[in-house]
C-alpha atoms as a PDB file:
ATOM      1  CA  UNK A   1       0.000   0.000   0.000  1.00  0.00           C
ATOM      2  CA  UNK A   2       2.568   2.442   0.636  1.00  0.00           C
ATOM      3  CA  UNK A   3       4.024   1.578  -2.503  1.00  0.00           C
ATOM      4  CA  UNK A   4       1.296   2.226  -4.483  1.00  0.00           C
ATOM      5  CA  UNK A   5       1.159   5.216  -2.649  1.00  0.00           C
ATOM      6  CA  UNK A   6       4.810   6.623  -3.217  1.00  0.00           C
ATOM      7  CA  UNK A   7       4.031   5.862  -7.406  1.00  0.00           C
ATOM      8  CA  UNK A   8       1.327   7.331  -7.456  1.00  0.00           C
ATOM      9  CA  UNK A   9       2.624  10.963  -5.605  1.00  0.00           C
ATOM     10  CA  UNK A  10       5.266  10.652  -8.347  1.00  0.00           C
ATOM     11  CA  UNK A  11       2.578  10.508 -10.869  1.00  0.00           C
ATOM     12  CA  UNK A  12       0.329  12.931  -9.491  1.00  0.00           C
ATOM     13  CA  UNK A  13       3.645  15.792  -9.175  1.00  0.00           C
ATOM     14  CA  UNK A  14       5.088  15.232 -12.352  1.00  0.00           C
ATOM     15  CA  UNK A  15       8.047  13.692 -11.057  1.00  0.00           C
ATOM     16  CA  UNK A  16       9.855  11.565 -14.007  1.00  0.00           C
ATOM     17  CA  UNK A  17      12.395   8.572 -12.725  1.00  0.00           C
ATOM     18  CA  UNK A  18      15.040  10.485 -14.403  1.00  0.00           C
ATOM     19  CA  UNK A  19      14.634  13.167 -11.698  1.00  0.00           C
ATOM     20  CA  UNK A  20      15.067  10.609  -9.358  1.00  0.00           C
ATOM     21  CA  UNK A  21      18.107   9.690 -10.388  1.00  0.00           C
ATOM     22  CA  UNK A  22      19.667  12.975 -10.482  1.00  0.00           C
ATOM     23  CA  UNK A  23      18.554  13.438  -6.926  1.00  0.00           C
ATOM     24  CA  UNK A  24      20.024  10.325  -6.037  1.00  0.00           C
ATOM     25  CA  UNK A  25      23.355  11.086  -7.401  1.00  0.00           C
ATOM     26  CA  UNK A  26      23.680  14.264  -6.140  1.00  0.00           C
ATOM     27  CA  UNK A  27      26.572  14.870  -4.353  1.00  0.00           C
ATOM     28  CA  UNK A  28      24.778  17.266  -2.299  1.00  0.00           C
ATOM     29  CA  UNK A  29      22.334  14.530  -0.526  1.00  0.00           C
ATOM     30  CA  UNK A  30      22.774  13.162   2.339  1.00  0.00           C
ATOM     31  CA  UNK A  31      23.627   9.331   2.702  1.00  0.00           C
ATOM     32  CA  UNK A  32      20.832   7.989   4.415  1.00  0.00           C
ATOM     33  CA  UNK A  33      17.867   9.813   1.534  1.00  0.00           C
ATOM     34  CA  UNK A  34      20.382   8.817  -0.523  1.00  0.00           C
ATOM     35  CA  UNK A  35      19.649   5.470  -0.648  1.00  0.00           C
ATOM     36  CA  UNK A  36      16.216   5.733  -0.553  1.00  0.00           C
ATOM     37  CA  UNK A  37      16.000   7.860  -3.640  1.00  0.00           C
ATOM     38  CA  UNK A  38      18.277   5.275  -5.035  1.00  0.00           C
ATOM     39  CA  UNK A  39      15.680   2.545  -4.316  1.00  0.00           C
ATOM     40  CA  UNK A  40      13.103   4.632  -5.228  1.00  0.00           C
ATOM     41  CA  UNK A  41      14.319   4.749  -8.798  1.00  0.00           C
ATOM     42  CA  UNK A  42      15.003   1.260  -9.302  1.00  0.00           C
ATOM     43  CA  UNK A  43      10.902   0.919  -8.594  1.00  0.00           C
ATOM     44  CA  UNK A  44      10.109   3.588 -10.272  1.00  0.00           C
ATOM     45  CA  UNK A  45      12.059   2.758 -13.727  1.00  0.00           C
ATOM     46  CA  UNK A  46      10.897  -0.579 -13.249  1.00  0.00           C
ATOM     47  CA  UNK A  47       6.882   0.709 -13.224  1.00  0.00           C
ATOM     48  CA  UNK A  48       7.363   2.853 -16.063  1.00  0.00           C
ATOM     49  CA  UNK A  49       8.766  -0.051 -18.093  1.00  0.00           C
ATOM     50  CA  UNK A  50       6.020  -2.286 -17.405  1.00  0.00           C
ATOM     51  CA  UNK A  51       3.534   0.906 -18.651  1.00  0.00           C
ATOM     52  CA  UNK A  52       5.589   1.209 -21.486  1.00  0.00           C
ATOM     53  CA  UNK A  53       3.286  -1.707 -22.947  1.00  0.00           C
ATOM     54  CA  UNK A  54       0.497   0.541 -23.085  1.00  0.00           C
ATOM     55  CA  UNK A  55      -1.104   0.469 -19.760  1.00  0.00           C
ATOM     56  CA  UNK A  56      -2.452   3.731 -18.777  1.00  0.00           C
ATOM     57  CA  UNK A  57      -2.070   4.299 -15.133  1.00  0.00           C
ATOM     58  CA  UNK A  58      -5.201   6.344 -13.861  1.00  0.00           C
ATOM     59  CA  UNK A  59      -2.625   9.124 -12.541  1.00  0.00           C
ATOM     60  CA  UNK A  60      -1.546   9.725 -16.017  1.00  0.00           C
ATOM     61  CA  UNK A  61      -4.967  10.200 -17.596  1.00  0.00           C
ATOM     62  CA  UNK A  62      -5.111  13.477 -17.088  1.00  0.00           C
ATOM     63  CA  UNK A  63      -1.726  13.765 -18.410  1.00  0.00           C
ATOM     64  CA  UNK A  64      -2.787  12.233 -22.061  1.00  0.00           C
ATOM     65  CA  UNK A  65      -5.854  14.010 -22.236  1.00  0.00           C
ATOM     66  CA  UNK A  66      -3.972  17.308 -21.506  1.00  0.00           C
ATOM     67  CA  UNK A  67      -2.058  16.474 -24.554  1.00  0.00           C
ATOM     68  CA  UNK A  68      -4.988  16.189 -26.812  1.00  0.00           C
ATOM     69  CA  UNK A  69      -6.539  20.035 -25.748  1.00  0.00           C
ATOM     70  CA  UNK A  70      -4.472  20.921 -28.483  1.00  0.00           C
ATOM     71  CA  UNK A  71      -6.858  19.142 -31.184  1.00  0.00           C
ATOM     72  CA  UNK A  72      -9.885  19.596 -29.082  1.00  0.00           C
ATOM     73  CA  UNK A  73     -11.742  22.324 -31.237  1.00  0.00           C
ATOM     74  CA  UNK A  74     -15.254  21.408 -29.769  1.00  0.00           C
ATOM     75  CA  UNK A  75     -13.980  23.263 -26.384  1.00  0.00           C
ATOM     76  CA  UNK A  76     -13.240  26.727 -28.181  1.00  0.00           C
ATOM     77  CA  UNK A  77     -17.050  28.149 -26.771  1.00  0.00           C
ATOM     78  CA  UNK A  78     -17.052  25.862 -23.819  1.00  0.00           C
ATOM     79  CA  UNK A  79     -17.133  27.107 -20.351  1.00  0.00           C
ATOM     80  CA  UNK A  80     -15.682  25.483 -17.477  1.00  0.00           C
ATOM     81  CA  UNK A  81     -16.519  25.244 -13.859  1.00  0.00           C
ATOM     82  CA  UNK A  82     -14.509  24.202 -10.965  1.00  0.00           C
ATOM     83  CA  UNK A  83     -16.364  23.448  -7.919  1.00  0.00           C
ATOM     84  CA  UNK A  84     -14.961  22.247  -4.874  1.00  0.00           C
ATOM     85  CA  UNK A  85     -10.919  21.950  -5.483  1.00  0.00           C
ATOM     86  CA  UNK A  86      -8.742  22.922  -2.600  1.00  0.00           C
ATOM     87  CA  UNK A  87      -5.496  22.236  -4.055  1.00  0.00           C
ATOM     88  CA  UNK A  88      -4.224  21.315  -8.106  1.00  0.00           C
ATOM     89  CA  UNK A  89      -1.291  19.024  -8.434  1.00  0.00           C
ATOM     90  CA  UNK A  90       1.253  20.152 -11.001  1.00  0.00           C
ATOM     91  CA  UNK A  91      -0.172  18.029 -13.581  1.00  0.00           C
ATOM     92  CA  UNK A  92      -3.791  19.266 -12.846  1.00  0.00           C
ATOM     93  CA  UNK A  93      -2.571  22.670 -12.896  1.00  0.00           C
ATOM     94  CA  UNK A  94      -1.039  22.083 -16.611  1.00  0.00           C
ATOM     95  CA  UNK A  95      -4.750  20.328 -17.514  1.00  0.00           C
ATOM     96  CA  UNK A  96      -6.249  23.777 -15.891  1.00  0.00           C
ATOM     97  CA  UNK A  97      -4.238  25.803 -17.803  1.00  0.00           C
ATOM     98  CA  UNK A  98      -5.191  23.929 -21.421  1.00  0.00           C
ATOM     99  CA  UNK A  99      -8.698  24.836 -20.371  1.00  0.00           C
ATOM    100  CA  UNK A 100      -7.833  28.433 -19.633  1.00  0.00           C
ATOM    101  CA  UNK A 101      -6.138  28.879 -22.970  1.00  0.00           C
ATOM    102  CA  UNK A 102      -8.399  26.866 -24.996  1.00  0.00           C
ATOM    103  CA  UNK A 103     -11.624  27.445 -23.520  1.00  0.00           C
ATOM    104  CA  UNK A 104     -14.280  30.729 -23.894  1.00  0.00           C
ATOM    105  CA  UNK A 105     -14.436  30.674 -20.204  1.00  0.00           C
ATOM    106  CA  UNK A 106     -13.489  29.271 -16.646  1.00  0.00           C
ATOM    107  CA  UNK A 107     -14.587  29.663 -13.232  1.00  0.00           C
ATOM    108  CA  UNK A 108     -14.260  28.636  -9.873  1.00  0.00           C
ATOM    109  CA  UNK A 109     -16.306  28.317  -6.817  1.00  0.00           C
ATOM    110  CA  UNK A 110     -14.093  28.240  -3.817  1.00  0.00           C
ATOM    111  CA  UNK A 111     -15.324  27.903   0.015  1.00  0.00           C
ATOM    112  CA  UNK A 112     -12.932  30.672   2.359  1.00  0.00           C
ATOM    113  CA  UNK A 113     -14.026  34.026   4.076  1.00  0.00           C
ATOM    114  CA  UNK A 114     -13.247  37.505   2.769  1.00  0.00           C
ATOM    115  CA  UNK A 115     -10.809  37.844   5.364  1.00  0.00           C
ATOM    116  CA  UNK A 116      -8.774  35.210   3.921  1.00  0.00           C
ATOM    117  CA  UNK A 117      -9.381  36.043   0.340  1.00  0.00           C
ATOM    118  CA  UNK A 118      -7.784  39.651   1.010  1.00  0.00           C
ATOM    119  CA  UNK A 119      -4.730  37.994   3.397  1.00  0.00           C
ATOM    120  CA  UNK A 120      -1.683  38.247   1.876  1.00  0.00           C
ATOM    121  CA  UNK A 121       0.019  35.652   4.389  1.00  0.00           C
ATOM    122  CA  UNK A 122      -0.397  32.189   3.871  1.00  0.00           C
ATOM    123  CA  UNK A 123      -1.313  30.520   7.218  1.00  0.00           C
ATOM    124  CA  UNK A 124      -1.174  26.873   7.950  1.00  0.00           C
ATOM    125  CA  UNK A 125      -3.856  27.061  10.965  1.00  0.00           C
ATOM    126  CA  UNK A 126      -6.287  28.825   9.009  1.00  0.00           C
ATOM    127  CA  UNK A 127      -9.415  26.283   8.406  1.00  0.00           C
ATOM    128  CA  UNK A 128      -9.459  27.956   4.689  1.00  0.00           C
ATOM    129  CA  UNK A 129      -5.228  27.515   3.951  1.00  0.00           C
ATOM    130  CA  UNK A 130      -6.095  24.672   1.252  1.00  0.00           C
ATOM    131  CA  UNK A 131      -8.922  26.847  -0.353  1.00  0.00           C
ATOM    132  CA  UNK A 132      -5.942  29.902  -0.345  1.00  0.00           C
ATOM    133  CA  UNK A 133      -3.800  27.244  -2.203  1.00  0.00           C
ATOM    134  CA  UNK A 134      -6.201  26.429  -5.016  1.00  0.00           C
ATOM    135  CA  UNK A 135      -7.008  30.327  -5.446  1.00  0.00           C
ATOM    136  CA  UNK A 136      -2.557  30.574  -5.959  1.00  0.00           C
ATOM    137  CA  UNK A 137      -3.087  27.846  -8.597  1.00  0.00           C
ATOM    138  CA  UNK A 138      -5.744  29.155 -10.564  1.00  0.00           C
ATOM    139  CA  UNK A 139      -3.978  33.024 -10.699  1.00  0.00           C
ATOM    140  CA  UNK A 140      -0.830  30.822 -11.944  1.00  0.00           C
ATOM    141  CA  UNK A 141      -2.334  29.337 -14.555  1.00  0.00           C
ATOM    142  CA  UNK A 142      -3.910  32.304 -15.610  1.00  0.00           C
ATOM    143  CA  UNK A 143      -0.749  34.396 -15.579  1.00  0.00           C
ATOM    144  CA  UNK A 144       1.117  31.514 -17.535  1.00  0.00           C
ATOM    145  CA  UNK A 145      -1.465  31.953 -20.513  1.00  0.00           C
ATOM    146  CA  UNK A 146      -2.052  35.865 -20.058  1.00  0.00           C
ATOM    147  CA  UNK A 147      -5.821  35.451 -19.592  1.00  0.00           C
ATOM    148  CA  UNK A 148      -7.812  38.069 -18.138  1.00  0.00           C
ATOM    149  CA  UNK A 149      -9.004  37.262 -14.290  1.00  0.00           C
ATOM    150  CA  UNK A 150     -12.188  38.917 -13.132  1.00  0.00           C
ATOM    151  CA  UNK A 151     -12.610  40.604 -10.073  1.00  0.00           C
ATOM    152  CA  UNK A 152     -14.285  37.536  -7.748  1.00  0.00           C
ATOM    153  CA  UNK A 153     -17.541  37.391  -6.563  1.00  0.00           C
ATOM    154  CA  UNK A 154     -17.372  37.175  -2.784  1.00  0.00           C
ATOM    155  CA  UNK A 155     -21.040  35.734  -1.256  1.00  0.00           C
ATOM    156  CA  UNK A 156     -21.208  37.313   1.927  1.00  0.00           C
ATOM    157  CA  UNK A 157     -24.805  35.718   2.963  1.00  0.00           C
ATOM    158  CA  UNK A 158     -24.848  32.435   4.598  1.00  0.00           C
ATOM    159  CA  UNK A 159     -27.871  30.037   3.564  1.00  0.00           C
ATOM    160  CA  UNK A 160     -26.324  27.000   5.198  1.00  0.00           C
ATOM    161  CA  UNK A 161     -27.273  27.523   9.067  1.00  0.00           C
ATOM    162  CA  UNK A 162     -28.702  31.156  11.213  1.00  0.00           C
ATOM    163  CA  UNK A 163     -27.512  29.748  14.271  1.00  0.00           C
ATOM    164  CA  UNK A 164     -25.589  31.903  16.540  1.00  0.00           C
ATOM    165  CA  UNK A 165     -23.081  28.987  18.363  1.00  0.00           C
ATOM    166  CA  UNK A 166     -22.396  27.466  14.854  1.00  0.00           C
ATOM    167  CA  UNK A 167     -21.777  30.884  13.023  1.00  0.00           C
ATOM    168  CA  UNK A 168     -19.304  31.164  15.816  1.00  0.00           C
ATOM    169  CA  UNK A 169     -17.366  27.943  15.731  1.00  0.00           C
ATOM    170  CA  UNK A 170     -17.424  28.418  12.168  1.00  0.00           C
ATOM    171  CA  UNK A 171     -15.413  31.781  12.617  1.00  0.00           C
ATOM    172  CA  UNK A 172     -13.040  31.072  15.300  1.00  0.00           C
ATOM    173  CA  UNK A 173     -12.048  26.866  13.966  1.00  0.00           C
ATOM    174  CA  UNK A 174      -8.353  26.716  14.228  1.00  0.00           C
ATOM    175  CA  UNK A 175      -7.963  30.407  14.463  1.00  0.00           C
ATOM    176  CA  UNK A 176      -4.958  30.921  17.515  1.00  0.00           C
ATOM    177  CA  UNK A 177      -5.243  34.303  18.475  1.00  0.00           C
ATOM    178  CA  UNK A 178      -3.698  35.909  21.567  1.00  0.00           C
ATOM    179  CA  UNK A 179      -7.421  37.439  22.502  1.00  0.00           C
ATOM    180  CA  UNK A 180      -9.431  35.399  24.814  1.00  0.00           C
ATOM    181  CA  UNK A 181     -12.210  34.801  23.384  1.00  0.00           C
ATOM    182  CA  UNK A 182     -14.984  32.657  23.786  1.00  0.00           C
ATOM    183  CA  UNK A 183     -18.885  32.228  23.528  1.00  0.00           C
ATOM    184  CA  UNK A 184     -21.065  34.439  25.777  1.00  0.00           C
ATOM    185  CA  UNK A 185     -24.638  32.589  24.981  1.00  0.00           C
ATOM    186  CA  UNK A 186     -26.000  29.392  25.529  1.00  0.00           C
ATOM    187  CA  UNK A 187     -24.521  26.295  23.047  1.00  0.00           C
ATOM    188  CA  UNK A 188     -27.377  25.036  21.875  1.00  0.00           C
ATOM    189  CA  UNK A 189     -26.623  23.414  18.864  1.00  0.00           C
ATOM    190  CA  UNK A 190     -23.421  21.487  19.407  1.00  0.00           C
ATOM    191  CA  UNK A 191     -23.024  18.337  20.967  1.00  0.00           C
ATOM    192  CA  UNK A 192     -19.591  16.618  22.308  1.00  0.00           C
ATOM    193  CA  UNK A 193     -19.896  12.584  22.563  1.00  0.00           C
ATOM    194  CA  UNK A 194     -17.296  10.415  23.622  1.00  0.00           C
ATOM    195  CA  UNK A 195     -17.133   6.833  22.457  1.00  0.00           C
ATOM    196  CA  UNK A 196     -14.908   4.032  22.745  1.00  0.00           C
ATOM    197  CA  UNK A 197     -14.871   2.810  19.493  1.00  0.00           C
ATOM    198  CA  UNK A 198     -15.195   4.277  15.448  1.00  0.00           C
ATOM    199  CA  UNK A 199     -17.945   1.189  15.537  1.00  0.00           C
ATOM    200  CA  UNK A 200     -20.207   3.344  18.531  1.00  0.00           C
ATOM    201  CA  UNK A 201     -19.426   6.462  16.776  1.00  0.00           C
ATOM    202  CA  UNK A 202     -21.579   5.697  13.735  1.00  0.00           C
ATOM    203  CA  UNK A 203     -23.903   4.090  15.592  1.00  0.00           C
ATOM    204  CA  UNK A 204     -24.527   7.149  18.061  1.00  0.00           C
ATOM    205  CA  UNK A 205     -24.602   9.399  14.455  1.00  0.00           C
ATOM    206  CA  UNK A 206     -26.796   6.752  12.537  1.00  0.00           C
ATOM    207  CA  UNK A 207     -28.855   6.909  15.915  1.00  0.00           C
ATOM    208  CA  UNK A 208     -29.391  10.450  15.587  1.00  0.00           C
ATOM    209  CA  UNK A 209     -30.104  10.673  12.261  1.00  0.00           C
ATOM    210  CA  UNK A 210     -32.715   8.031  12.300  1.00  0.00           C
ATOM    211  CA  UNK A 211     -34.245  10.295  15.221  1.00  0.00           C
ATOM    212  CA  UNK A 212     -34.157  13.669  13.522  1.00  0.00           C
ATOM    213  CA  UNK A 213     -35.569  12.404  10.302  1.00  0.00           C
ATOM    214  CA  UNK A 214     -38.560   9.873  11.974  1.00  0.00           C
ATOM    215  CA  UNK A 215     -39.703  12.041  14.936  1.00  0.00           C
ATOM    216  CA  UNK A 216     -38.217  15.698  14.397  1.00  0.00           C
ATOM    217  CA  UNK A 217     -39.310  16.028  10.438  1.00  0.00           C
ATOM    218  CA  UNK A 218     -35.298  16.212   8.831  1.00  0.00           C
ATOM    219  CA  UNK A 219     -35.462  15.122   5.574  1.00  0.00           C
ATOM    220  CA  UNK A 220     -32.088  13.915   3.524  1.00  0.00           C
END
């Protein structure tokens, strides 16, 4: 499993066994990576070998369609939209940026707060750092193929919950600051449960849920 893992980061970066072997070589490396980036390229070499019989590994099939945009005429009115992304490898980035320069349009719906949007500083505690990291990818691409970016539409309205307690944890997830600051009101709508095992855990939520949508009216 952690194999298959380790190929498939390779894949997913861009990261050709040649580049692997210059890393391994390098003088500059220490021993003990070394080695590992010496294994790591025997492995590697050895997969991409073995694809070399026409296999097409489902990392790389974004790769080979990105090479076909080219020829793909049928996208030239097409709009695109991205929904949901917090983060494009390299080789999604170079897809993204085919559909930038190919495309009549592209847009993206990203989930962060105008606060973060505006930040200039890139912090790892923020709940919204990943979303800030797919926004970086998406001006990259765009500067790469010297398209036009529109101003963003920030939705400032929240249609997902009016509740006090959660509009609060929502704000202040994650977020160290050296105020002390907490909720004044009642919690009324979160609930801490401790179980012993991931087994009672769905049970207690599968519980509830069967509850909320039999005797309190939920629906899915």
């Amino acid at each position: 499993q952690l194999l298959k893992s380790m190929l498939s980061e390779l894949l997913q970066y861009n990261i050709t066994d040649e580049r692997l072997h210059e890393l391994s070589v390098s003088a500059d490396m220490p021993t003990g990576l070394k080695r590992k980036l010496e294994d790591m390229y025997i492995i590697y070499h050895a997969f991409n070998e073995a694809m070399d019989s026409g296999e097409i590994p489902k990392e790389t099939v974004l790769s080979y369609v990105t090479g076909l945009l080219s020829k793909a005429d049928f996208i030239k009115d097409c709009t695109f939209l991205f929904d949901g992304f917090t983060g494009f490898t390299p080789v999604q980035e170079i897809f993204v940026q085919g559909l930038i320069e190919k495309s009549d349009m592209v847009y993206a719906t990203v989930t962060m707060d105008r606060e973060t949007l505006n930040s200039k500083d890139k912090d790892n505690f923020n709940r919204f750092f990943m979303s800030s990291l797919a926004i970086g990818s998406l001006y990259r691409c765009a500067a790469n193929c010297k398209a036009k970016v529109m101003n963003p539409v920030v939705l400032t309205e929240n249609h997902r919950t009016e509740k006090e307690d959660l509009l609060y944890l929502e704000r202040n997830l994650f977020r160290i600051t050296d105020e002390k600051n907490h909720y004044e009101d009642e919690v009324k709508n979160i609930y801490l449960a401790s179980m012993e095992s991931p087994l009672e855990e769905v049970q207690c939520v599968a519980e509830e849920i069967y509850h909320l949508v039999r005797d309190e009216g939920y629906r899915y």
